[in-house]
PDB file of N, CA and C in Angstrom:
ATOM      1  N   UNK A   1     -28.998   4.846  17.098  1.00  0.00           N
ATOM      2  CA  UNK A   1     -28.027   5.319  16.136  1.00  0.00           C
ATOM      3  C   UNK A   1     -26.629   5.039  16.656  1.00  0.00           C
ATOM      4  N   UNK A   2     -25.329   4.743  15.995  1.00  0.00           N
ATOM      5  CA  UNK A   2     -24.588   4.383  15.935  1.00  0.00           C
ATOM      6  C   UNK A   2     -23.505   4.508  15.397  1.00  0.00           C
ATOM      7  N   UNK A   3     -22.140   4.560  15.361  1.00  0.00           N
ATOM      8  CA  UNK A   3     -20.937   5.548  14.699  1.00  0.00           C
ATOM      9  C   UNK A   3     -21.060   6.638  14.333  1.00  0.00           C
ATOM     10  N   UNK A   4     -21.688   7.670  15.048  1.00  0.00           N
ATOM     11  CA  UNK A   4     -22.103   8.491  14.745  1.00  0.00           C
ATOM     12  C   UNK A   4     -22.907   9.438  13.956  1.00  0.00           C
ATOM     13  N   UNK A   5     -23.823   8.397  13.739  1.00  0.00           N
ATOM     14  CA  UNK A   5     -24.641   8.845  12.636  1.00  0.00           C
ATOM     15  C   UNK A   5     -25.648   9.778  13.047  1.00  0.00           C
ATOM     16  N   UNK A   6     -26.026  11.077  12.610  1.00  0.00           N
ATOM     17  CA  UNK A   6     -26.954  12.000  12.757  1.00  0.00           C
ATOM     18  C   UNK A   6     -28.365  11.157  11.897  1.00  0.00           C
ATOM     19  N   UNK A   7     -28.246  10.245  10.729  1.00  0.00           N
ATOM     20  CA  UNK A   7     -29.352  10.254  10.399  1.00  0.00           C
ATOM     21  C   UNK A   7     -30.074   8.763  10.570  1.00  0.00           C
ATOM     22  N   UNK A   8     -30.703   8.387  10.478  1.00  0.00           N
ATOM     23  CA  UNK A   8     -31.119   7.336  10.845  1.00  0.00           C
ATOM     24  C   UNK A   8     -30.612   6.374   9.191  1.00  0.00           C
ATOM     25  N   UNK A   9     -30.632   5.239   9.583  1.00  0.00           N
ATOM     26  CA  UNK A   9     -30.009   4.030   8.173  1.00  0.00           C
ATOM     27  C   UNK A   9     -30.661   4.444   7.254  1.00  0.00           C
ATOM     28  N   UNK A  10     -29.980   4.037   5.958  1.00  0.00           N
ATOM     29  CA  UNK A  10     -30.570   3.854   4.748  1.00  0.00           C
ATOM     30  C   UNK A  10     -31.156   2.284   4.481  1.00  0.00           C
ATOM     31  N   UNK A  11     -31.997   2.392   4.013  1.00  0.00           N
ATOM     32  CA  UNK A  11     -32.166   0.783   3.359  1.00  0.00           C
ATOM     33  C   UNK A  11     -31.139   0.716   2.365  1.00  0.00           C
ATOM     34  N   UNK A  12     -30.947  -1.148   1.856  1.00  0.00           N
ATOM     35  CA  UNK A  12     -29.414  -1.454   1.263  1.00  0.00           C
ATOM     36  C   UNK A  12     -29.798  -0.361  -0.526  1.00  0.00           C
ATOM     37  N   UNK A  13     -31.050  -0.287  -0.846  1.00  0.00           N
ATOM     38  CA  UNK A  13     -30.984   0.435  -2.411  1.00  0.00           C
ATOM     39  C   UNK A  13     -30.800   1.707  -2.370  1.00  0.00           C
ATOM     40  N   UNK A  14     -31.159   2.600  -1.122  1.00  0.00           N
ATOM     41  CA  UNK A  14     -30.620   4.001  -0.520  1.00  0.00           C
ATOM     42  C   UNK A  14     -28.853   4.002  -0.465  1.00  0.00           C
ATOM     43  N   UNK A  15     -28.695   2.893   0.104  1.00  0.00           N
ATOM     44  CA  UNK A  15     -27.157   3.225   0.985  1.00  0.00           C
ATOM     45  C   UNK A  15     -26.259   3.156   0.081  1.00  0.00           C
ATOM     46  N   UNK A  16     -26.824   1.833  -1.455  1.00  0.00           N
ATOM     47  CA  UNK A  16     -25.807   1.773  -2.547  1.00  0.00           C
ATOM     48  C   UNK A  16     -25.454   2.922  -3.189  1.00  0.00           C
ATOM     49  N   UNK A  17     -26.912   3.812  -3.467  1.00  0.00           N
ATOM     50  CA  UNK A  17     -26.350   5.050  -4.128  1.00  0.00           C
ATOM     51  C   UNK A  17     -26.028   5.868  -3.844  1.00  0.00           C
ATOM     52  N   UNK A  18     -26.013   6.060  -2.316  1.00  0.00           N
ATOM     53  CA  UNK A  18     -25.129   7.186  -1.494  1.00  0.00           C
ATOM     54  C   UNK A  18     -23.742   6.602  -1.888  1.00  0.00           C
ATOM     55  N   UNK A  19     -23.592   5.295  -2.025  1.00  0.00           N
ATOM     56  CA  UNK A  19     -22.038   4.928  -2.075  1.00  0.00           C
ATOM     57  C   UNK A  19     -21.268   4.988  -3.867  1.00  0.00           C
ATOM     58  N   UNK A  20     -22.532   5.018  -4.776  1.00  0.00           N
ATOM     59  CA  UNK A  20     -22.120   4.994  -5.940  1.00  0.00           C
ATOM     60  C   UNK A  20     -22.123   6.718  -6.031  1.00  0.00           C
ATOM     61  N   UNK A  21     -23.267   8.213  -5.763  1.00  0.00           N
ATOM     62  CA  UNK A  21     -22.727   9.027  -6.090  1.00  0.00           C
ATOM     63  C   UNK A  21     -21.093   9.625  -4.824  1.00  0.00           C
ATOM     64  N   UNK A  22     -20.911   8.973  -4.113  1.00  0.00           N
ATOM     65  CA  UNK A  22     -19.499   9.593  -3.301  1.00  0.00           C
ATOM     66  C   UNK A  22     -18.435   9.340  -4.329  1.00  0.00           C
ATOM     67  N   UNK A  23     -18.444   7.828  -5.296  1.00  0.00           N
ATOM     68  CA  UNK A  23     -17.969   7.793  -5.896  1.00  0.00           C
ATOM     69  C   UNK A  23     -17.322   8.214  -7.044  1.00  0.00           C
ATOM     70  N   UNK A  24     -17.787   9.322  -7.767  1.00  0.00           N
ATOM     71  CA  UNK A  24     -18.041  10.290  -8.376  1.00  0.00           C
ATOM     72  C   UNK A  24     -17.633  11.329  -7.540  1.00  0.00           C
ATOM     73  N   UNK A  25     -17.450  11.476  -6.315  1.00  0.00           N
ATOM     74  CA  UNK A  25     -16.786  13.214  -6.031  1.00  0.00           C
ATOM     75  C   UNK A  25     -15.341  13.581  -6.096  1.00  0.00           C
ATOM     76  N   UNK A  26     -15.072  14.487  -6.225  1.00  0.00           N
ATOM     77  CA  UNK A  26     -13.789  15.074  -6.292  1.00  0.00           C
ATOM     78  C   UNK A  26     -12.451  14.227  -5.506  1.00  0.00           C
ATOM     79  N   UNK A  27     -13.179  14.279  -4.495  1.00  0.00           N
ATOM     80  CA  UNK A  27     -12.769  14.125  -3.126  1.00  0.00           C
ATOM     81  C   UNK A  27     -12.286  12.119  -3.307  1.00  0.00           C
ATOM     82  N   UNK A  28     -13.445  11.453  -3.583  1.00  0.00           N
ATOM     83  CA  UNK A  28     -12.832  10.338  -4.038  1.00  0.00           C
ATOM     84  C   UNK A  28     -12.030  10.170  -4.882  1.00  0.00           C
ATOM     85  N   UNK A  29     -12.155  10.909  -5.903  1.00  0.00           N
ATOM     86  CA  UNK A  29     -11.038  10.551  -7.201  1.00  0.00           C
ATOM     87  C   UNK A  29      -9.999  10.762  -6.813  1.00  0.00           C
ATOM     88  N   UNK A  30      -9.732  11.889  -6.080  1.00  0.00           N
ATOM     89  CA  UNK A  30      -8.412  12.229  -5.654  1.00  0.00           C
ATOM     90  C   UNK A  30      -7.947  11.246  -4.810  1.00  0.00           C
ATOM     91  N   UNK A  31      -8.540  10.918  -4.190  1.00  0.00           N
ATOM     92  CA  UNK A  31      -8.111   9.603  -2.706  1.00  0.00           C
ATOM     93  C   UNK A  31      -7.831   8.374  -4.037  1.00  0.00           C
ATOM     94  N   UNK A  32      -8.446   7.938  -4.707  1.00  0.00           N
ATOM     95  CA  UNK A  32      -8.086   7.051  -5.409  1.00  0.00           C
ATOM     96  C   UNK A  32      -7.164   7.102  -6.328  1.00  0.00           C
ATOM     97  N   UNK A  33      -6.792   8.584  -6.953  1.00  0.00           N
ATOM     98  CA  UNK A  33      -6.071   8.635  -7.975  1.00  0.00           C
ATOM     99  C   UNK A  33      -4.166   8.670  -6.237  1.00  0.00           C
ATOM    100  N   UNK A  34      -4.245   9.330  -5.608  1.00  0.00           N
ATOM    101  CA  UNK A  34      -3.027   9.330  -4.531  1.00  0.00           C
ATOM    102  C   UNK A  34      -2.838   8.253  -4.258  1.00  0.00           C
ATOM    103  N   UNK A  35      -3.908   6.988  -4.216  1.00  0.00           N
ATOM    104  CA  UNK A  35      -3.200   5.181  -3.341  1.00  0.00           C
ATOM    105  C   UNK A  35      -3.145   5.040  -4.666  1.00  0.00           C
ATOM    106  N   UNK A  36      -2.993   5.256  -5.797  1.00  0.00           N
ATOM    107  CA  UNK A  36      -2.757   4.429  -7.039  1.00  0.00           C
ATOM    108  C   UNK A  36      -1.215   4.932  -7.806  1.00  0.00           C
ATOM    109  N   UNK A  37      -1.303   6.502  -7.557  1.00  0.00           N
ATOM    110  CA  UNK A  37       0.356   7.087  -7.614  1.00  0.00           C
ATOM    111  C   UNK A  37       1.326   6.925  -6.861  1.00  0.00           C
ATOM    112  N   UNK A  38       1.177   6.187  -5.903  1.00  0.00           N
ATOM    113  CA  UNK A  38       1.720   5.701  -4.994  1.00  0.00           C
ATOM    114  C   UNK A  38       1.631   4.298  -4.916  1.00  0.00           C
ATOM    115  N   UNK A  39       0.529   3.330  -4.977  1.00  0.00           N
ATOM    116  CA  UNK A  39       0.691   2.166  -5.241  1.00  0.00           C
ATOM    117  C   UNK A  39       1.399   1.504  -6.250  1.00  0.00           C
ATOM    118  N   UNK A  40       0.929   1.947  -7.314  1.00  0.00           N
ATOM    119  CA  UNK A  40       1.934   1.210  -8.615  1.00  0.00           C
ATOM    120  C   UNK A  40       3.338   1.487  -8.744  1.00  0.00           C
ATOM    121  N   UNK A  41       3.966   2.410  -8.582  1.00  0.00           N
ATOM    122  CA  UNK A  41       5.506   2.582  -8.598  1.00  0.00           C
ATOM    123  C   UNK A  41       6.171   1.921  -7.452  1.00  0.00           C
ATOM    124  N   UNK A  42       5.460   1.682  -6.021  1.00  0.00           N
ATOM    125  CA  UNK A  42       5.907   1.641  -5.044  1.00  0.00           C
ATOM    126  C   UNK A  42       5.952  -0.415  -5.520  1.00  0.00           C
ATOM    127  N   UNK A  43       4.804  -1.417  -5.976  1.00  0.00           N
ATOM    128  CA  UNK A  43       4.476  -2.489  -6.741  1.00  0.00           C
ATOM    129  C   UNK A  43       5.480  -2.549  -7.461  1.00  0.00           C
ATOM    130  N   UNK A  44       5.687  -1.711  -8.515  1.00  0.00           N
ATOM    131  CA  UNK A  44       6.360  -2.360  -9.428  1.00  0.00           C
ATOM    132  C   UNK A  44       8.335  -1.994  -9.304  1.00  0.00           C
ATOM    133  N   UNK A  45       8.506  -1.759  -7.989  1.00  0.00           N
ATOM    134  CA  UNK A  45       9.647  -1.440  -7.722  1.00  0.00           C
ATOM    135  C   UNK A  45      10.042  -2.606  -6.810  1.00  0.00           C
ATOM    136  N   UNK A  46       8.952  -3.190  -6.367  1.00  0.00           N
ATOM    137  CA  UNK A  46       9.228  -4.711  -5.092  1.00  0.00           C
ATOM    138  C   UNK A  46       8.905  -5.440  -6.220  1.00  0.00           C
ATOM    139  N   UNK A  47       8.875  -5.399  -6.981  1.00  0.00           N
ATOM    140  CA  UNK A  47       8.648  -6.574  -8.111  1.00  0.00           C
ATOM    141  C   UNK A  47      10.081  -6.613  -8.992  1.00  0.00           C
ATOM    142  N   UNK A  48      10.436  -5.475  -9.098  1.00  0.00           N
ATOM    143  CA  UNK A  48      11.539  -5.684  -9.708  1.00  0.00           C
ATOM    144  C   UNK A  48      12.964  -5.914  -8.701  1.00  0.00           C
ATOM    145  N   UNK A  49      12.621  -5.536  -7.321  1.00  0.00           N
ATOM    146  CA  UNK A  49      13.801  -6.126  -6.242  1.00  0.00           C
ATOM    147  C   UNK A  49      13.616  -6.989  -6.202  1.00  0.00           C
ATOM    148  N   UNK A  50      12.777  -8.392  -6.021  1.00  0.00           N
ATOM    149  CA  UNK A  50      12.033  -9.660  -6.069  1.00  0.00           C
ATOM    150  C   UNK A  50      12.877 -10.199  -6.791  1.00  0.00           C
ATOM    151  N   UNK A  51      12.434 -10.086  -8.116  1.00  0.00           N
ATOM    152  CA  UNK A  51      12.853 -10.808  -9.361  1.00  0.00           C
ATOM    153  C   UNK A  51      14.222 -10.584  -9.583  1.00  0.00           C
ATOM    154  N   UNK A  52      14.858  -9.647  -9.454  1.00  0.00           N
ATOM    155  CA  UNK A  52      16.584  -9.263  -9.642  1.00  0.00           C
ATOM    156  C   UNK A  52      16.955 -10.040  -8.982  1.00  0.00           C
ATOM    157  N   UNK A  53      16.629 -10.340  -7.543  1.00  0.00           N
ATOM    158  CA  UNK A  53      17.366 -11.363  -6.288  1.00  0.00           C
ATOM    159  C   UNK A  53      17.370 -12.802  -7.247  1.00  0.00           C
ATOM    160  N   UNK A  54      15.870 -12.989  -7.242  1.00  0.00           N
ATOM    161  CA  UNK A  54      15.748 -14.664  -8.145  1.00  0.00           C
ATOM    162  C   UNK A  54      16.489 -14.739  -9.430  1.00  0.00           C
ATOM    163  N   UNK A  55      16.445 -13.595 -10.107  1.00  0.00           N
ATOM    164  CA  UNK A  55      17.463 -14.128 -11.209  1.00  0.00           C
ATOM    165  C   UNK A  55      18.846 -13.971 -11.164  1.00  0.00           C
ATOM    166  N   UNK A  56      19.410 -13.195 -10.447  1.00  0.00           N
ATOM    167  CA  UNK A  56      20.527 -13.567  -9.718  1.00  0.00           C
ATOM    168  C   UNK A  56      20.767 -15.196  -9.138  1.00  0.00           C
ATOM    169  N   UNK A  57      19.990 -15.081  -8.761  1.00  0.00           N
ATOM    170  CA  UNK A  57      20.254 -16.144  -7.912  1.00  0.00           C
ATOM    171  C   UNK A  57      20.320 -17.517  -8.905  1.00  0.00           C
ATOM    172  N   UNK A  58      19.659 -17.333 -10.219  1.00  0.00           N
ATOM    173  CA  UNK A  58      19.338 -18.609 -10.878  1.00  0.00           C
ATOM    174  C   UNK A  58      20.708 -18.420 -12.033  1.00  0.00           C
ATOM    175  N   UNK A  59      20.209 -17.491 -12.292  1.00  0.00           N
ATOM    176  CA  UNK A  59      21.731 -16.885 -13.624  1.00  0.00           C
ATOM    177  C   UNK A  59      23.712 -16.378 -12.681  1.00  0.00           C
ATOM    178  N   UNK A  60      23.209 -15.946 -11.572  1.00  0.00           N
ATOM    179  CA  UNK A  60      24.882 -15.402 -11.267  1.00  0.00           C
ATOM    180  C   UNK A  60      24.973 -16.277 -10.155  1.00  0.00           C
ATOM    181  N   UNK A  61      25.199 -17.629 -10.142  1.00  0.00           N
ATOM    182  CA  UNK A  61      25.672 -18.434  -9.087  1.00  0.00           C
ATOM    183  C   UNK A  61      26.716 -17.891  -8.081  1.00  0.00           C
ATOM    184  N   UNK A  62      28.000 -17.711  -9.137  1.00  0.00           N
ATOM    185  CA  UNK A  62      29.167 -17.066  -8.838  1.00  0.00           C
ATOM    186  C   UNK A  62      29.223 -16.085  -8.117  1.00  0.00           C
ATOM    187  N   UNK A  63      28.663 -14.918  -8.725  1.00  0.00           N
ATOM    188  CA  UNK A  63      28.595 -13.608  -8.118  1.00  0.00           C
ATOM    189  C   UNK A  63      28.402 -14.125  -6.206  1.00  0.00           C
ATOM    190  N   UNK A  64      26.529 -14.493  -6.545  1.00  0.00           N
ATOM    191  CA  UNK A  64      26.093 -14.530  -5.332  1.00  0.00           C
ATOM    192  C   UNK A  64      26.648 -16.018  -4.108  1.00  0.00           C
ATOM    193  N   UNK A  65      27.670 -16.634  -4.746  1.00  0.00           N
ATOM    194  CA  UNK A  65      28.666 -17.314  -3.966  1.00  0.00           C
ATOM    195  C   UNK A  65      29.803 -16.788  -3.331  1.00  0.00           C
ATOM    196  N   UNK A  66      29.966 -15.356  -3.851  1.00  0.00           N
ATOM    197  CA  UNK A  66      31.261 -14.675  -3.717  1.00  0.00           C
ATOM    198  C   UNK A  66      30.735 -14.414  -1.956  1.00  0.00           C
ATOM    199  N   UNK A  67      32.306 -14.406  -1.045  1.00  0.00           N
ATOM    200  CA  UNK A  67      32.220 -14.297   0.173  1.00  0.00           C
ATOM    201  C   UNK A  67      31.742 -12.639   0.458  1.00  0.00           C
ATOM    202  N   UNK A  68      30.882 -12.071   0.837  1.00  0.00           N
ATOM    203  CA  UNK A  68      30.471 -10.820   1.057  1.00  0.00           C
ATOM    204  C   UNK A  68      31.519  -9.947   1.637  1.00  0.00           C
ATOM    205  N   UNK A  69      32.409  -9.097   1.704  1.00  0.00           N
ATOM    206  CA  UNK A  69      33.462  -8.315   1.836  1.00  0.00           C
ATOM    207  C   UNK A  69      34.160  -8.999   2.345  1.00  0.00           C
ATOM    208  N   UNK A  70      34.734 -10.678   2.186  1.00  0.00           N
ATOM    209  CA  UNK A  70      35.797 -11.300   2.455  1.00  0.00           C
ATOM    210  C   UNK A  70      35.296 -11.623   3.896  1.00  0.00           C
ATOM    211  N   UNK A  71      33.924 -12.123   3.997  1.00  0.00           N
ATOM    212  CA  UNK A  71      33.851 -12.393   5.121  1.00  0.00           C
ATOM    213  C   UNK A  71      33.349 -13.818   4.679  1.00  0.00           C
ATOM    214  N   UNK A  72      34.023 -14.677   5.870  1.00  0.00           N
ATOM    215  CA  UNK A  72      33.971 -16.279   5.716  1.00  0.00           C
ATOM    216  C   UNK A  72      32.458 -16.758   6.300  1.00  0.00           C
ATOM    217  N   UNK A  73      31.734 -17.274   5.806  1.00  0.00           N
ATOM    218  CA  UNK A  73      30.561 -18.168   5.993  1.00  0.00           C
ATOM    219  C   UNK A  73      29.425 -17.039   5.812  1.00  0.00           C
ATOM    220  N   UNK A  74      29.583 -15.909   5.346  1.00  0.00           N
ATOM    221  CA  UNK A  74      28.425 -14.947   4.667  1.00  0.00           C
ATOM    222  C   UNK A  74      28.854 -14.598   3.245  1.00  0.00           C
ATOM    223  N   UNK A  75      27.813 -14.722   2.319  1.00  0.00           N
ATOM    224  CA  UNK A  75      27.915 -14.612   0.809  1.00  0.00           C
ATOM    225  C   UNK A  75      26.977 -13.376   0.505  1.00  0.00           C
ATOM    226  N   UNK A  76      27.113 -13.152  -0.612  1.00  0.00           N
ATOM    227  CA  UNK A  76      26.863 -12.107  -1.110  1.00  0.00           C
ATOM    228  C   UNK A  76      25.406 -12.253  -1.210  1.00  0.00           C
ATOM    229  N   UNK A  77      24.849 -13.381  -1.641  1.00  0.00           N
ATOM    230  CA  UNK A  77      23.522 -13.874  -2.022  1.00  0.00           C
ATOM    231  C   UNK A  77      22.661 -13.850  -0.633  1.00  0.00           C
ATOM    232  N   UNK A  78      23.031 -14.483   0.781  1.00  0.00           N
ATOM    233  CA  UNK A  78      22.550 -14.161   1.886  1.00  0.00           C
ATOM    234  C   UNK A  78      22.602 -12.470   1.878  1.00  0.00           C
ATOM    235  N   UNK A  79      23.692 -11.797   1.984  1.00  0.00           N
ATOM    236  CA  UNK A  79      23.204 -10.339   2.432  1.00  0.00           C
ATOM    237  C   UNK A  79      22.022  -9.552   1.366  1.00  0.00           C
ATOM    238  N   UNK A  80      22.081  -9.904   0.019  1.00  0.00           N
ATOM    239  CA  UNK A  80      21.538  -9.597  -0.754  1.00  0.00           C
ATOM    240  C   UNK A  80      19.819  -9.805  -0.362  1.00  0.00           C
ATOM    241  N   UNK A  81      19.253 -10.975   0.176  1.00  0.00           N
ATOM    242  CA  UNK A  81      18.224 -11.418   0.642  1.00  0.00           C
ATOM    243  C   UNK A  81      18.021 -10.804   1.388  1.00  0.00           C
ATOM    244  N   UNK A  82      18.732 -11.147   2.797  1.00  0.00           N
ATOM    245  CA  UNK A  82      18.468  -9.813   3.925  1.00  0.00           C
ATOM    246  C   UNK A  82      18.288  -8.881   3.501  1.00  0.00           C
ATOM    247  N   UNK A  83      18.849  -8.260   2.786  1.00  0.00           N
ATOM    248  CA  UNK A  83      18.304  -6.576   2.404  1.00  0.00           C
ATOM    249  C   UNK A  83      16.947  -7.184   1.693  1.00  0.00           C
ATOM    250  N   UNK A  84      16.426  -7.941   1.111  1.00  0.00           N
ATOM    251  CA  UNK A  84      15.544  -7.819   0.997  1.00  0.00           C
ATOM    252  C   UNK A  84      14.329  -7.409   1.761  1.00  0.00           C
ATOM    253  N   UNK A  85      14.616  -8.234   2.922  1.00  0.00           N
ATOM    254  CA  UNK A  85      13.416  -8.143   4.561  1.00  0.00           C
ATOM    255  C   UNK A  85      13.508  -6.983   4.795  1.00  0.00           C
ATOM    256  N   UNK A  86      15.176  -5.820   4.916  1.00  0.00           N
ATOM    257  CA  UNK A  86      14.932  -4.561   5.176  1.00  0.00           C
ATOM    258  C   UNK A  86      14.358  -3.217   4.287  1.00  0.00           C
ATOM    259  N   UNK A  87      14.376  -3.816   2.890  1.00  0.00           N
ATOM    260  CA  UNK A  87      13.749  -3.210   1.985  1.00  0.00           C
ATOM    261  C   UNK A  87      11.922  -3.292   1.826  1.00  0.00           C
ATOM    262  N   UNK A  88      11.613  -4.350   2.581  1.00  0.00           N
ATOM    263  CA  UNK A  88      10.168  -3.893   2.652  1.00  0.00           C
ATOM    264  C   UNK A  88       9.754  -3.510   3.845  1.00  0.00           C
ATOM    265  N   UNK A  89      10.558  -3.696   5.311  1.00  0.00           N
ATOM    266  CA  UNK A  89      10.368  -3.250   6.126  1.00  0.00           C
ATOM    267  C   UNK A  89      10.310  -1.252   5.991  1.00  0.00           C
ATOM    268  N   UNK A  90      11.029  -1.134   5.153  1.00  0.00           N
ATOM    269  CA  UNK A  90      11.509   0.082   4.800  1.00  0.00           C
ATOM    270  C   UNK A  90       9.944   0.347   3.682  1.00  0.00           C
ATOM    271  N   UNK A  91      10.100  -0.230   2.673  1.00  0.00           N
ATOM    272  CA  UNK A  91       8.952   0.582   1.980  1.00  0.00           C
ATOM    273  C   UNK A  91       7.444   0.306   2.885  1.00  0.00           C
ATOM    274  N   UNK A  92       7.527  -0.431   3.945  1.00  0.00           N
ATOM    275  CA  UNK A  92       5.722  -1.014   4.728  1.00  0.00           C
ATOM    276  C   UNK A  92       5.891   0.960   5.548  1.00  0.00           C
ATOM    277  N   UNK A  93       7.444   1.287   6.177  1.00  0.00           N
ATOM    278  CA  UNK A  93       7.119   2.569   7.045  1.00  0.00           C
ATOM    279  C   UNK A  93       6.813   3.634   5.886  1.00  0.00           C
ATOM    280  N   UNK A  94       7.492   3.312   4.462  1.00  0.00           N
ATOM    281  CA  UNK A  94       6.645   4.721   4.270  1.00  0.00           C
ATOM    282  C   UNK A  94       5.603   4.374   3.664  1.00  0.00           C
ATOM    283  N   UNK A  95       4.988   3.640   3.223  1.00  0.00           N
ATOM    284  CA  UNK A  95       3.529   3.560   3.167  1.00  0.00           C
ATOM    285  C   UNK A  95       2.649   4.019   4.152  1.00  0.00           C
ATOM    286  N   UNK A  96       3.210   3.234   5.376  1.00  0.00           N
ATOM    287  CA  UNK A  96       2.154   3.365   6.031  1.00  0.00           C
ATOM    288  C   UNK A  96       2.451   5.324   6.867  1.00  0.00           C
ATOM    289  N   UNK A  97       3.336   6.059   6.599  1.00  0.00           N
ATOM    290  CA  UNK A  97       3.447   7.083   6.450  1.00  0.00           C
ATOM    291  C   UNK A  97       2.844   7.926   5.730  1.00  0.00           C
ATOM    292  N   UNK A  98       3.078   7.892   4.370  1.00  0.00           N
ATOM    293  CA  UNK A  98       1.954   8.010   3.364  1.00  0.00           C
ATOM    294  C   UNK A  98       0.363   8.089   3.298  1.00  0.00           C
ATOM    295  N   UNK A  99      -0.015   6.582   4.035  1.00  0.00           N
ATOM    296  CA  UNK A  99      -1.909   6.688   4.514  1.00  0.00           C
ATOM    297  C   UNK A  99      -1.948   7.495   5.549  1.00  0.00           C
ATOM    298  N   UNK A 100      -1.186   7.516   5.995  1.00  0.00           N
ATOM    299  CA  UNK A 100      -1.442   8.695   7.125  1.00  0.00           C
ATOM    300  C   UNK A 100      -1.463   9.923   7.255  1.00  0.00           C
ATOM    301  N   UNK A 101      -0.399  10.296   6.367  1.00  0.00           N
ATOM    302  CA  UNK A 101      -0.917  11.893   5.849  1.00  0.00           C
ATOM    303  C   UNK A 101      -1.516  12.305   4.848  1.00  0.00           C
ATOM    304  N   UNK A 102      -1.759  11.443   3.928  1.00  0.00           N
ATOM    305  CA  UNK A 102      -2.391  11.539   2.844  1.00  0.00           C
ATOM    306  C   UNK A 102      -3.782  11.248   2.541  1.00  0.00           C
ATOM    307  N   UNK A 103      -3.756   9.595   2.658  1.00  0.00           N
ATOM    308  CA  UNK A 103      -5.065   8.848   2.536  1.00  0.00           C
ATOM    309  C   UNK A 103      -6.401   9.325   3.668  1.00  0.00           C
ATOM    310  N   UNK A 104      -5.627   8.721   4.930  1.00  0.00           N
ATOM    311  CA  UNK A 104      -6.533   8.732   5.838  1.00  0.00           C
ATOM    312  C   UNK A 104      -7.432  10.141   6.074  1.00  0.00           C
ATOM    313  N   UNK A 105      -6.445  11.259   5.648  1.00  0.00           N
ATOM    314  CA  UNK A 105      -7.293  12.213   6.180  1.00  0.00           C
ATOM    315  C   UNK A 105      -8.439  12.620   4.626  1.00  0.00           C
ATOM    316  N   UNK A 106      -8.398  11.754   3.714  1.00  0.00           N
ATOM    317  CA  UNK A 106      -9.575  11.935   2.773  1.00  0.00           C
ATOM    318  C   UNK A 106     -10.361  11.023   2.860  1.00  0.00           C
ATOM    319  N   UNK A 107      -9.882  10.196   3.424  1.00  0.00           N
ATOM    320  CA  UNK A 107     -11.011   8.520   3.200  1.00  0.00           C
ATOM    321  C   UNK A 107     -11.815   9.059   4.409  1.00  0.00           C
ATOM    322  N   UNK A 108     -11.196   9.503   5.692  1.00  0.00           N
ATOM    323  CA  UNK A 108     -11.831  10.524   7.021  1.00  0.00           C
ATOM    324  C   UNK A 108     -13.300  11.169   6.473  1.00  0.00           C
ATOM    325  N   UNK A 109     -12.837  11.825   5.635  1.00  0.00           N
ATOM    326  CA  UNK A 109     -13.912  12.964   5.086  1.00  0.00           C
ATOM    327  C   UNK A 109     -14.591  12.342   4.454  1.00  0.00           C
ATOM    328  N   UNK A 110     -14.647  11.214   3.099  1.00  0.00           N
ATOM    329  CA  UNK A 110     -15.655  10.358   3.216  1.00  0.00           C
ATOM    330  C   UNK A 110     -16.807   9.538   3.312  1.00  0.00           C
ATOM    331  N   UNK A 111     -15.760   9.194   4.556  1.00  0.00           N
ATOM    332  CA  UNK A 111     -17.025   7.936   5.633  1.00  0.00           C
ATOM    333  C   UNK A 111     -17.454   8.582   6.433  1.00  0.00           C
ATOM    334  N   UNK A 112     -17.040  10.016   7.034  1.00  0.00           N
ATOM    335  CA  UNK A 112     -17.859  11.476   7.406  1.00  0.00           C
ATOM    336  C   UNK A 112     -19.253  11.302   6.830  1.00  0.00           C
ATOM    337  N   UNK A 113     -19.109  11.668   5.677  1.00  0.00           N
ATOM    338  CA  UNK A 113     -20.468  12.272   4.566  1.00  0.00           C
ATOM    339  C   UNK A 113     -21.072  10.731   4.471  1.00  0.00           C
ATOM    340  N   UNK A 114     -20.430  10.075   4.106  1.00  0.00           N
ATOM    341  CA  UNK A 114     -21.525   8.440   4.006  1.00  0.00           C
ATOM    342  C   UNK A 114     -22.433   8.522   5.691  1.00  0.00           C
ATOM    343  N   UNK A 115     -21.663   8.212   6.670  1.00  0.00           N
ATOM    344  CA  UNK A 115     -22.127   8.268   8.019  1.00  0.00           C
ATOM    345  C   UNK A 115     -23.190   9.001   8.222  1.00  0.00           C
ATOM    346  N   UNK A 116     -22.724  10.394   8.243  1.00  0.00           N
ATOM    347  CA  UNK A 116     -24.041  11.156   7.851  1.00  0.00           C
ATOM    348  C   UNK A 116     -25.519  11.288   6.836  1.00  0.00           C
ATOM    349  N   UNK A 117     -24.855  10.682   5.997  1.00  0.00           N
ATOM    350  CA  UNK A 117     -25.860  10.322   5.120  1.00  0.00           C
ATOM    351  C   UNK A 117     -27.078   8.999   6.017  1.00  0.00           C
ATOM    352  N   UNK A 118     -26.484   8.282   6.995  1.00  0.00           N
ATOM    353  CA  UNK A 118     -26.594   7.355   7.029  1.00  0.00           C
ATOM    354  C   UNK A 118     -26.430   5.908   6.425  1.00  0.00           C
ATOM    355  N   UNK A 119     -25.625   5.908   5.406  1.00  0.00           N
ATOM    356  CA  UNK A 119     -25.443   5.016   4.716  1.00  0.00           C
ATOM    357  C   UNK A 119     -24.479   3.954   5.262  1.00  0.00           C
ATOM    358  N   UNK A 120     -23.696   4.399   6.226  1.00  0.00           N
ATOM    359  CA  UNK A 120     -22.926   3.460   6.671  1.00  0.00           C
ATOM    360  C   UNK A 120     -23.468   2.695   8.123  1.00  0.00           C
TER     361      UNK A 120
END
């Protein structure tokens, strides 16, 4: 036995439906419904910083030619980008903040009960 399993394996038509009724518990929905209230706003907010940069960039030449606070050989369009790299560096810490107090300790509980089941 192995990762701690108290019970000995399931065969693969045992182990599927240990994995299809977990699916169905409370406990999952909630884990799935929290990475999805959190996934999609967090998606569709780097999608819309993404695309603002590019269409800037395709529609406001000007703007993003303008010298960035009058500073010579940096434009507005370079700092604008850079913040891009720090804007997902920024949303990757709280995500991964997020699985950590949130996710992990339900997905934990779980692969607990699958394990035990032996299914995993």
């Amino acid at each position: 036995m192995s990762q701690g399993r108290i019970a000995d394996p399931l065969d693969p038509t045992e182990s599927r439906q240990a994995f299809v009724s977990v699916a169905e518990t409370p406990q999952y929905l909630k884990l799935r419904s929290s990475f999805r209230n959190f996934a999609f706003p967090m998606t569709l907010a780097g999608l819309v910083s993404y695309f603002t940069f590019v269409l800037l960039s395709v529609f406001a030449e000007d703007f993003m030619a303008q010298p960035f606070l009058g500073m010579a050989g940096l434009n507005t369009g370079l700092m604008i980008g850079f913040l891009q790299f720090a804007i997902v560096w920024i949303w990757t810490a709280i995500y991964v903040n997020y699985a950590n107090t949130r996710l992990d300790p339900i997905s934990a509980e779980i692969k607990d009960e699958l394990v035990a089941k032996g299914a995993v």
